[in-house]
Protein backbone atom coordinates (compact mmCIF):
# COMPACT_ATOMS: atom_id res chain seq x y z
CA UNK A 1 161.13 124.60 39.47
CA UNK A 2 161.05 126.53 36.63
CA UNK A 3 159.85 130.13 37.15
CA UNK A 4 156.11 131.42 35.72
CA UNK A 5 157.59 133.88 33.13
CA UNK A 6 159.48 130.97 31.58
CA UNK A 7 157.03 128.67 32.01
CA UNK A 8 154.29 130.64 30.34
CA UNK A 9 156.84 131.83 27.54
CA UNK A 10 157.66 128.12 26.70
CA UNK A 11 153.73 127.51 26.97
CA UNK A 12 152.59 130.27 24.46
CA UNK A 13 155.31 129.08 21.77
CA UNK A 14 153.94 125.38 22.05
CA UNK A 15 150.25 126.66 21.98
CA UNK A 16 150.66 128.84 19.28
CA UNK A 17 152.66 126.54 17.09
CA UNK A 18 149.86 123.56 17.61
CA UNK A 19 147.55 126.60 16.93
CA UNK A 20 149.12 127.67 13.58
CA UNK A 21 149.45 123.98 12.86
CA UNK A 22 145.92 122.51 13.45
CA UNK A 23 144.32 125.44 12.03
CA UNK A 24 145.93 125.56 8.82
CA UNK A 25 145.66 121.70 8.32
CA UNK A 26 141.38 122.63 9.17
CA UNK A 27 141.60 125.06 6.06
CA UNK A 28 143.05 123.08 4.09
CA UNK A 29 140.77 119.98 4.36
CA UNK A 30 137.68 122.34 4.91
CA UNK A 31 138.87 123.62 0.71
CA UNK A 32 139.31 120.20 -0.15
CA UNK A 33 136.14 118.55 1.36
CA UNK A 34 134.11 121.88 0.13
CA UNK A 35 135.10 120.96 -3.30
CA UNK A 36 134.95 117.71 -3.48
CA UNK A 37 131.16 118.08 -2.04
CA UNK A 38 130.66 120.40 -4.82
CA UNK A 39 131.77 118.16 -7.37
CA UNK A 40 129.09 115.71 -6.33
CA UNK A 41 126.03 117.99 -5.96
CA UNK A 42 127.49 119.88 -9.47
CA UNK A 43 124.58 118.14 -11.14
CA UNK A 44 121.59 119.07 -8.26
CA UNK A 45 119.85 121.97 -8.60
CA UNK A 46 118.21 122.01 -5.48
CA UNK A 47 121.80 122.44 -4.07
CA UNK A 48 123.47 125.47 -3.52
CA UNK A 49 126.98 127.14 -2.36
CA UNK A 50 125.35 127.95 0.90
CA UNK A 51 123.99 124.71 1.33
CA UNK A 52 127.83 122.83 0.65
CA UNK A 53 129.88 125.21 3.04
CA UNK A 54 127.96 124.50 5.45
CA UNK A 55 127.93 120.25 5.14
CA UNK A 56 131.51 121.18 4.91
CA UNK A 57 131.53 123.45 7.92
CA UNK A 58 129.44 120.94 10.03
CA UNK A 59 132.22 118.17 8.48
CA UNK A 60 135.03 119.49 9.21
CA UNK A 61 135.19 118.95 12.97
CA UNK A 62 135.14 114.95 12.69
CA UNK A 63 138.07 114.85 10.67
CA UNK A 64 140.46 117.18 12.14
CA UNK A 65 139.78 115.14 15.94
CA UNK A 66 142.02 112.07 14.14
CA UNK A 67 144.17 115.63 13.05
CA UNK A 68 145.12 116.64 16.48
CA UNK A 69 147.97 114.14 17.79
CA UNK A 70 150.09 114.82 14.85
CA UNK A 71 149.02 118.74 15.01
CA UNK A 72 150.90 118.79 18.75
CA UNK A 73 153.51 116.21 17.53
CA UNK A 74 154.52 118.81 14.90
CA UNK A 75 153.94 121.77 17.24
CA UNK A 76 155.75 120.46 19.79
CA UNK A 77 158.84 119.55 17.73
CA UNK A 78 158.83 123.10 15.63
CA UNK A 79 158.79 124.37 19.14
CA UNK A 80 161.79 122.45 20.66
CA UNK A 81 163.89 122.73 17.38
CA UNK A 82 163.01 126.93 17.36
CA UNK A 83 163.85 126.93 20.96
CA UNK A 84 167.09 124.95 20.27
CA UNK A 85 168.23 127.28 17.10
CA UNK A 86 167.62 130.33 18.59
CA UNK A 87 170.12 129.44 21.46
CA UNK A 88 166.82 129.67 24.18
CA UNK A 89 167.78 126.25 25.27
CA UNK A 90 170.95 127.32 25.91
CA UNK A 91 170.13 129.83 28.26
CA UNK A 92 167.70 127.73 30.22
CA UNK A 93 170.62 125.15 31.10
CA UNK A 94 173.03 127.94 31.55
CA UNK A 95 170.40 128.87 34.76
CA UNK A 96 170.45 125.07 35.37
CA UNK A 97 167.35 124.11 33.82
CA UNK A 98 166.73 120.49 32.93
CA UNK A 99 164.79 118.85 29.91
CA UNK A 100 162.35 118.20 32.49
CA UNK A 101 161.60 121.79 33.59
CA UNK A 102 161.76 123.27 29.93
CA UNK A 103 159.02 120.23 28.81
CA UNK A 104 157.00 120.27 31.60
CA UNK A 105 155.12 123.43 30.25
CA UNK A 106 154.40 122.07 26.88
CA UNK A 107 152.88 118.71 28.60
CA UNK A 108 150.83 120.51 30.84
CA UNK A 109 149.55 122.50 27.81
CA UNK A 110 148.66 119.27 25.94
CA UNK A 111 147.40 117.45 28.78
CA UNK A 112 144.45 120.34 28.74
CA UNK A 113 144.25 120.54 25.15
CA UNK A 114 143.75 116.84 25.15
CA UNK A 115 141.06 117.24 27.72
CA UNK A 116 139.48 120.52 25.98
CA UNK A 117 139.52 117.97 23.39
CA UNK A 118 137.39 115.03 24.93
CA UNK A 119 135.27 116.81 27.32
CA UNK A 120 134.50 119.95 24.32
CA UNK A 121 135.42 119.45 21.55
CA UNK A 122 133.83 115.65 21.06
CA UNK A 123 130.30 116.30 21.92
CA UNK A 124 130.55 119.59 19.45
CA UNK A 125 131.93 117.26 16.46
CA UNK A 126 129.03 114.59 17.26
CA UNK A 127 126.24 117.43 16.95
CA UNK A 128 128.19 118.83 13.95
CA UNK A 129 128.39 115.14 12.48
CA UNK A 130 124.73 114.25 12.95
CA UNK A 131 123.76 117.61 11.30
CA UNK A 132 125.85 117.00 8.21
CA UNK A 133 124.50 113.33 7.73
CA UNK A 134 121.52 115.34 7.73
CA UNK A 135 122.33 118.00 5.28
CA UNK A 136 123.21 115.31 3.23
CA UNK A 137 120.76 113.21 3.40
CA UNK A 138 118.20 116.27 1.57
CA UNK A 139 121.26 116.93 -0.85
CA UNK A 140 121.27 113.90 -1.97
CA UNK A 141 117.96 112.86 -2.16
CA UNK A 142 117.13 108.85 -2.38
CA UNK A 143 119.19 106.32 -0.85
CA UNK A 144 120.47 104.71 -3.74
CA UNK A 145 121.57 108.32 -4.71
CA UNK A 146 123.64 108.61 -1.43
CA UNK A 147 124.99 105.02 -2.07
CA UNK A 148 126.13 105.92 -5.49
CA UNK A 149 128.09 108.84 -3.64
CA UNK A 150 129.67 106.80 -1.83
CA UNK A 151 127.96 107.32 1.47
CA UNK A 152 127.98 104.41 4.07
CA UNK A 153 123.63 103.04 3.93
CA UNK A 154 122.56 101.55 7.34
CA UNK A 155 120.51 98.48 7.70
CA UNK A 156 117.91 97.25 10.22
CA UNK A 157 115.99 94.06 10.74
CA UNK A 158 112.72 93.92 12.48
CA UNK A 159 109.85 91.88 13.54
CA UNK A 160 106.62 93.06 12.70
CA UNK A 161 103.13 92.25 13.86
CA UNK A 162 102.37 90.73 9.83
CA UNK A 163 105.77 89.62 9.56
CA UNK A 164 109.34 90.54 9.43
CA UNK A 165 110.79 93.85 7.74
CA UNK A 166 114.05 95.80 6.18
CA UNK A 167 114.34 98.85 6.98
CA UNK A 168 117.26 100.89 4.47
CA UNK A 169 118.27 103.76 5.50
CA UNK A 170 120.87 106.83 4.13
CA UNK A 171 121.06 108.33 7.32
CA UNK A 172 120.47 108.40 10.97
CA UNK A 173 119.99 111.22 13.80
CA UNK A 174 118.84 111.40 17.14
CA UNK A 175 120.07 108.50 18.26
CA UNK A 176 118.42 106.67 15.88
CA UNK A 177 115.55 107.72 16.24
CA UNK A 178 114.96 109.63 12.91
CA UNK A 179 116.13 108.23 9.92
CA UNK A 180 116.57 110.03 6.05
CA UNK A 181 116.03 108.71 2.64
CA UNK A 182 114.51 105.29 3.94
CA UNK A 183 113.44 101.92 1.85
CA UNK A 184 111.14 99.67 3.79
CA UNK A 185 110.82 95.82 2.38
CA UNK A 186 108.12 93.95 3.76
CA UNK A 187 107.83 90.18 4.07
CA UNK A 188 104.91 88.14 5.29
CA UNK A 189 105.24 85.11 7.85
CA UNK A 190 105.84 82.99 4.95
CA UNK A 191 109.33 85.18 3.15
CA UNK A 192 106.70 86.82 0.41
CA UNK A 193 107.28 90.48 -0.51
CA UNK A 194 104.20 92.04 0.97
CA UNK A 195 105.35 95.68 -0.22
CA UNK A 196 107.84 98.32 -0.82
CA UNK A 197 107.62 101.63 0.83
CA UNK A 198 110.14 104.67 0.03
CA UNK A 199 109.88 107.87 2.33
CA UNK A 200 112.01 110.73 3.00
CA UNK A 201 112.17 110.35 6.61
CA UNK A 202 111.20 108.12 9.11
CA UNK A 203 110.51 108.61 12.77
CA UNK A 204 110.34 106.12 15.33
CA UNK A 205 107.54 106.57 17.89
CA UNK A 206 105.40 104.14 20.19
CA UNK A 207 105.58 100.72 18.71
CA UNK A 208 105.51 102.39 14.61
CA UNK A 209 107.51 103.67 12.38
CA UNK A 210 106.16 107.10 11.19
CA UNK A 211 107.25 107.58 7.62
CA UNK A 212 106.96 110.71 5.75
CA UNK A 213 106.29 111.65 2.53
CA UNK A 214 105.50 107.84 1.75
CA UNK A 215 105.75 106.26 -1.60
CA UNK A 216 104.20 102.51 -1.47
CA UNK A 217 104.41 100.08 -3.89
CA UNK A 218 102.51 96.54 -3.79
CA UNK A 219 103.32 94.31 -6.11
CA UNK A 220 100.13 93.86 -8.36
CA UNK A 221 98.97 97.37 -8.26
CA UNK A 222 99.44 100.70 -8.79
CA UNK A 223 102.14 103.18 -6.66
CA UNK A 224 100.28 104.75 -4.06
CA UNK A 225 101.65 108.02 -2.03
CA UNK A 226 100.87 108.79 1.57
CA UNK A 227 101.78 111.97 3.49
CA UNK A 228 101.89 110.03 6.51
CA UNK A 229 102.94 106.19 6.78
CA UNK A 230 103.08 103.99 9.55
CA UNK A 231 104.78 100.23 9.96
CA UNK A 232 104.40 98.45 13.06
CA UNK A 233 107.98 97.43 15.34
CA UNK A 234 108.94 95.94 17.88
CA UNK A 235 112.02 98.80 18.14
CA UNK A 236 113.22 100.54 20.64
CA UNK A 237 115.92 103.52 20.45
CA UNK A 238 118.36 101.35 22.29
CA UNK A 239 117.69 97.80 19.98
CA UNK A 240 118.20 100.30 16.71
CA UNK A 241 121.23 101.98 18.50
CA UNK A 242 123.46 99.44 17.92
CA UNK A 243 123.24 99.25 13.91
CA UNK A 244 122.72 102.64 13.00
CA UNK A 245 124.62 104.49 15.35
CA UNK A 246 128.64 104.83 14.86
CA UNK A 247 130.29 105.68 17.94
CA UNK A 248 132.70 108.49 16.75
CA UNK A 249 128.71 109.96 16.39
CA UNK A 250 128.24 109.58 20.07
CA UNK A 251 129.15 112.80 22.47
CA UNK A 252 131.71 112.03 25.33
CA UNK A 253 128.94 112.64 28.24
CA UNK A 254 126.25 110.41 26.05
CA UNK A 255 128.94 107.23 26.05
CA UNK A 256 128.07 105.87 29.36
CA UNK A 257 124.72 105.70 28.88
CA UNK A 258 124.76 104.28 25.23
CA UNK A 259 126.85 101.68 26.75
CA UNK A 260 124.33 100.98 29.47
CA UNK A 261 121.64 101.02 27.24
CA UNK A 262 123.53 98.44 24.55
CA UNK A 263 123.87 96.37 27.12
CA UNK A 264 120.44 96.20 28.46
CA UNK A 265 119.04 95.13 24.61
CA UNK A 266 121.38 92.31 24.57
CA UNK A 267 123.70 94.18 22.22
CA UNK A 268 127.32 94.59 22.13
CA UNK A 269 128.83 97.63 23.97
CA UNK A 270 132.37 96.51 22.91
CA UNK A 271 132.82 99.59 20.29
CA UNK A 272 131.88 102.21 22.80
CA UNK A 273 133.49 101.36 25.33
CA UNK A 274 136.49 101.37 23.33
CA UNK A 275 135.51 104.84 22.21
CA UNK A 276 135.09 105.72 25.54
CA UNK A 277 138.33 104.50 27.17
CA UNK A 278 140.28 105.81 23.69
CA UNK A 279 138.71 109.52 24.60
CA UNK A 280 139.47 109.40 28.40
CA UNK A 281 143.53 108.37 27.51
CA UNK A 282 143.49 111.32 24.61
CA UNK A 283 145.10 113.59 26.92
CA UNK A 284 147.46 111.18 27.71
CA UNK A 285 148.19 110.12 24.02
CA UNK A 286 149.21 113.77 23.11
CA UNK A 287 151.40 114.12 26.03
CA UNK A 288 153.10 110.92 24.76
CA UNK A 289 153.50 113.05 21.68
CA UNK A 290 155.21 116.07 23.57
CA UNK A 291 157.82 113.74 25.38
CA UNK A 292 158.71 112.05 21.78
CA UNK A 293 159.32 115.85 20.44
CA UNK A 294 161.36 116.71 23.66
CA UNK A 295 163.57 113.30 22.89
CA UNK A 296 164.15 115.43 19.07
CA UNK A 297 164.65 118.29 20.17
CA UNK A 298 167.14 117.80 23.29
CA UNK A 299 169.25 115.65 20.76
CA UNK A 300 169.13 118.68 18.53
CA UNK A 301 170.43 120.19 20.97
CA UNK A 302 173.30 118.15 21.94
CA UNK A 303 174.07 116.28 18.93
CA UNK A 304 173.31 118.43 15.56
CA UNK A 305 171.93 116.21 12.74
CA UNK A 306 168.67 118.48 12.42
CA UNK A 307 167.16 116.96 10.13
CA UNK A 308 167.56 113.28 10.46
CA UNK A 309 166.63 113.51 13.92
CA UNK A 310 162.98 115.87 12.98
CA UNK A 311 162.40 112.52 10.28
CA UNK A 312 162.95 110.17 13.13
CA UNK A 313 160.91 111.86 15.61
CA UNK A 314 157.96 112.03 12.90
CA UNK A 315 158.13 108.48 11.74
CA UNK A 316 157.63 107.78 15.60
CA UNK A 317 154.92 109.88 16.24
CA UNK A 318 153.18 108.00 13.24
CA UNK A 319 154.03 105.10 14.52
CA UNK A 320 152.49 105.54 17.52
CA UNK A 321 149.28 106.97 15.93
CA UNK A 322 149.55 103.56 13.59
CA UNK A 323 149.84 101.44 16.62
CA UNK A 324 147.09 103.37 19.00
CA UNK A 325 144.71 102.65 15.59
CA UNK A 326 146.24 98.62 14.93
CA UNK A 327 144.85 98.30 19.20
CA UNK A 328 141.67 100.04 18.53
CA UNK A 329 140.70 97.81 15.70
CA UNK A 330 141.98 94.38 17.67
CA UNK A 331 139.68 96.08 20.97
CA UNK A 332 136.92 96.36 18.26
CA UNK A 333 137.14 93.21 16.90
CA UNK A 334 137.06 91.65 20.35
CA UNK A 335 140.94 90.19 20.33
CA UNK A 336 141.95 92.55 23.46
CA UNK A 337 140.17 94.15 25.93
CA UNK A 338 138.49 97.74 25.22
CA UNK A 339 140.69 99.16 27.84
CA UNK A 340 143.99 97.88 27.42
CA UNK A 341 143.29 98.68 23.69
CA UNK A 342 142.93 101.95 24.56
CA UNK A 343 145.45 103.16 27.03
CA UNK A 344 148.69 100.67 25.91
CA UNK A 345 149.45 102.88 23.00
CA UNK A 346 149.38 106.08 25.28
CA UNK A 347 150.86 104.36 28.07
CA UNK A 348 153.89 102.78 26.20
CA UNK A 349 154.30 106.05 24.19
CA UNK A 350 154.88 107.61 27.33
CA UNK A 351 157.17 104.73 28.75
CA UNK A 352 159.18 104.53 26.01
CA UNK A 353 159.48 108.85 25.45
CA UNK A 354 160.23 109.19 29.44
CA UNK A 355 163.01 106.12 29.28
CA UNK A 356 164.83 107.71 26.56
CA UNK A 357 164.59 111.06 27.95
CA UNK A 358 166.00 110.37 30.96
CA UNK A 359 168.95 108.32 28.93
CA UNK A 360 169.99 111.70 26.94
CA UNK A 361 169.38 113.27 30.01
CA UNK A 362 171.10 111.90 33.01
CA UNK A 363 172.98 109.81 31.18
C-alpha cells in the first residue's frame, strides 16, 4: 500500500488543482452572468448593482454543478502530467509503486468531492436557485417582461368551482407554493372569458389562490385593483409540483419525497427519479473521470506524445459527459429506465478507464 505521506501529497496536488480549476471557471461565469444580468436590467431603475451581484451570486451555484466533472477531469490530468514531468512518477515506481497505488489517492479524493457534492452542495444550489428566480422575478417585474428576457414562464391548469382557469406564472418558490409575476385567465363552464387578473404574487393556501397586489380586468368594465385576491382551486402543492417545479430546483434530501408525493397525484415521477439516481452515481461519474486522466497520464509517462495524448484524454472526458447527458434525456423522455440512465454512463466510464488501465499497466 502506498504510505500516508505519499498518499496525502498526491491527494493535496489533485485537490488543489480541481480547486484552482473549479474556482476560476466560478469567476469567470459569475463576471459573465453579472454582466449579462446587467445588460438586461440597464434600462430598470428600480434595479441596482447590489441587487444584480447578488441574482448572480445566488446563480452561480446551479451552473458550476454541470462545471464540476470536467473541473476534476482537468485537475486530475494537470495533476498526473505535473507528476509525470517533474520525474515524481518516476520515483514512485522506482519504490515499486503501481498506477494503482499512485491513483488511488486522487479517486478517493473525488469519490468525497462527488459526495460533498450531492449530499452539500445540491440542496445549497436549490435554495440559491429558488432565491434567484425570486430576485428576478421583482427585477423584472410582469411576466411578459420576464418572457421577453428570455426567462422560461410556467403554466398551470385548474378546475375551479365557476369553471376552469390558467394560471401564468414567471416564477415559482416553495415548492410551488408561491408563485411571482402571475396572469390568471378565467373561463366559465361554457369556454367564455369570465376575467383577467394580474398580481405580483400568488400564494396557494386552503382550497384559494391568494393573490397579491391584484389587478382585475372584466371584460365590459372598468380595471379594478385589489390588495388581496382570491380564486378558488382544487390544487394541492403536490398536483402543482409537477408543472412548476424543475427538478435540478429540488434539494437531494427533498427528492424522495417529491417523488412520493408525484406519485400519489397521479403525476409522473420519471424526471426525479432520474435526478435522483443521476446525483447518487455523481461520485461515481467523477471517479470515472480520475481513472480516464490516470490512462493520460501513465501513457505520458511511458510513451511521450504530451500533447496528443492530454487532447485525447479531454475529448473522452467530454464524451463521457455527452453520453451521461444523451442517457439522461432518453431516461427523461421515458425510452430507458431512470436508473440505468443514470448509472451506465458512470459505470461504463469506469469499465472502460479500469480495462485500459490495467492494459498499459500489466500488460
Amino acid at each position: 500500500m502506498i504510505g500516508p505521506t505519499l498518499g496525502f501529497y498526491f491527494a493535496r496536488r489533485f485537490a488543489s488543482a480541481v480547486a484552482l480549476i473549479f474556482f476560476g471557471c466560478v469567476g469567470l461565469i459569475m463576471l459573465v452572468d453579472f454582466l449579462e444580468m446587467a445588460r438586461r436590467t440597464a434600462d430598470r431603475e428600480n434595479v441596482t448593482t447590489a441587487m444584480v451581484a447578488l441574482v448572480t451570486l445566488y446563480r452561480a451555484p446551479a451552473f458550476t454543478e454541470q462545471l464540476l466533472p470536467f473541473a476534476v477531469l482537468f485537475g486530475a490530468i494537470a495533476t498526473f502530467v505535473l507528476l509525470s514531468r517533474g520525474l515524481e512518477l518516476v520515483v514512485a515506481r522506482a519504490v515499486g509503486l503501481s498506477a494503482w497505488q499512485f491513483t488511488a489517492p486522487a479517486l478517493i479524493v473525488a469519490f468525497l468531492i462527488g459526495v460533498f457534492a450531492t449530499c452539500v452542495f445540491n440542496p445549497v444550489s436549490a435554495e440559491f436557485k429558488e432565491r434567484a428566480n425570486e430576485l428576478e422575478s421583482q427585477m423584472f417585474g410582469s411576466s411578459a417582461t420576464l418572457a421577453a428576457t428570455g426567462k422560461r414562464d410556467f403554466w398551470v391548469r385548474q378546475q375551479g368551482i365557476d369553471g376552469q382557469a390558467i394560471i401564468q406564472a414567471g416564477a415559482s418558490s416553495q415548492g410551488g407554493r408561491v408563485l411571482s409575476s402571475v396572469v390568471v385567465y378565467e373561463f366559465s363552464n361554457d369556454g367564455k372569458l369570465m376575467e383577467r387578473v394580474e398580481a405580483r404574487t400568488a400564494t396557494l393556501g386552503d382550497g384559494a389562490w391568494i393573490l397579491n397586489d391584484a389587478r382585475v380586468l372584466v371584460p365590459g368594465q372598468d380595471l379594478q385593483t385589489f390588495d388581496t385576491y382570491l380564486i378558488a382551486t382544487n390544487l394541492d402543492p403536490a398536483q402543482v409540483q409537477d408543472n412548476l417545479i424543475a427538478p435540478e430546483t429540488v434539494p437531494f434530501w427533498q427528492l424522495p419525497a417529491a417523488i412520493r408525493s408525484a406519485e400519489h397525484a397521479g403525476f409522473g415521477a420519471t424526471r426525479y427519479r432520474l435526478q435522483f439516481q443521476s446525483l447518487l452515481a455523481r461520485p461515481f461519474l467523477l471517479v470515472a473521470m480520475v481513472l480516464i486522466a490516470a490512462v493520460v497520464g501513465l501513457r505520458v509517462f511511458r510513451f511521450g506524445g504530451v500533447g496528443q495524448t492530454i487532447l485525447g484524454g479531454v475529448a473522452a472526458g467530454f464524451l463521457l459527459y455527452v453520453g451521461t447527458k444523451l442517457a439522461e434525456d432518453l431516461g427523461e423522455a421515458g425510452i430507458v429506465h431512470p436508473l440505468a440512465a443514470a448509472w451506465f454512463p458512470a459505470v461504463a466510464g469506469i469499465v472502460m478507464g479500469a480495462l485500459i488501465l490495467l492494459h498499459r499497466e500489466d500488460g
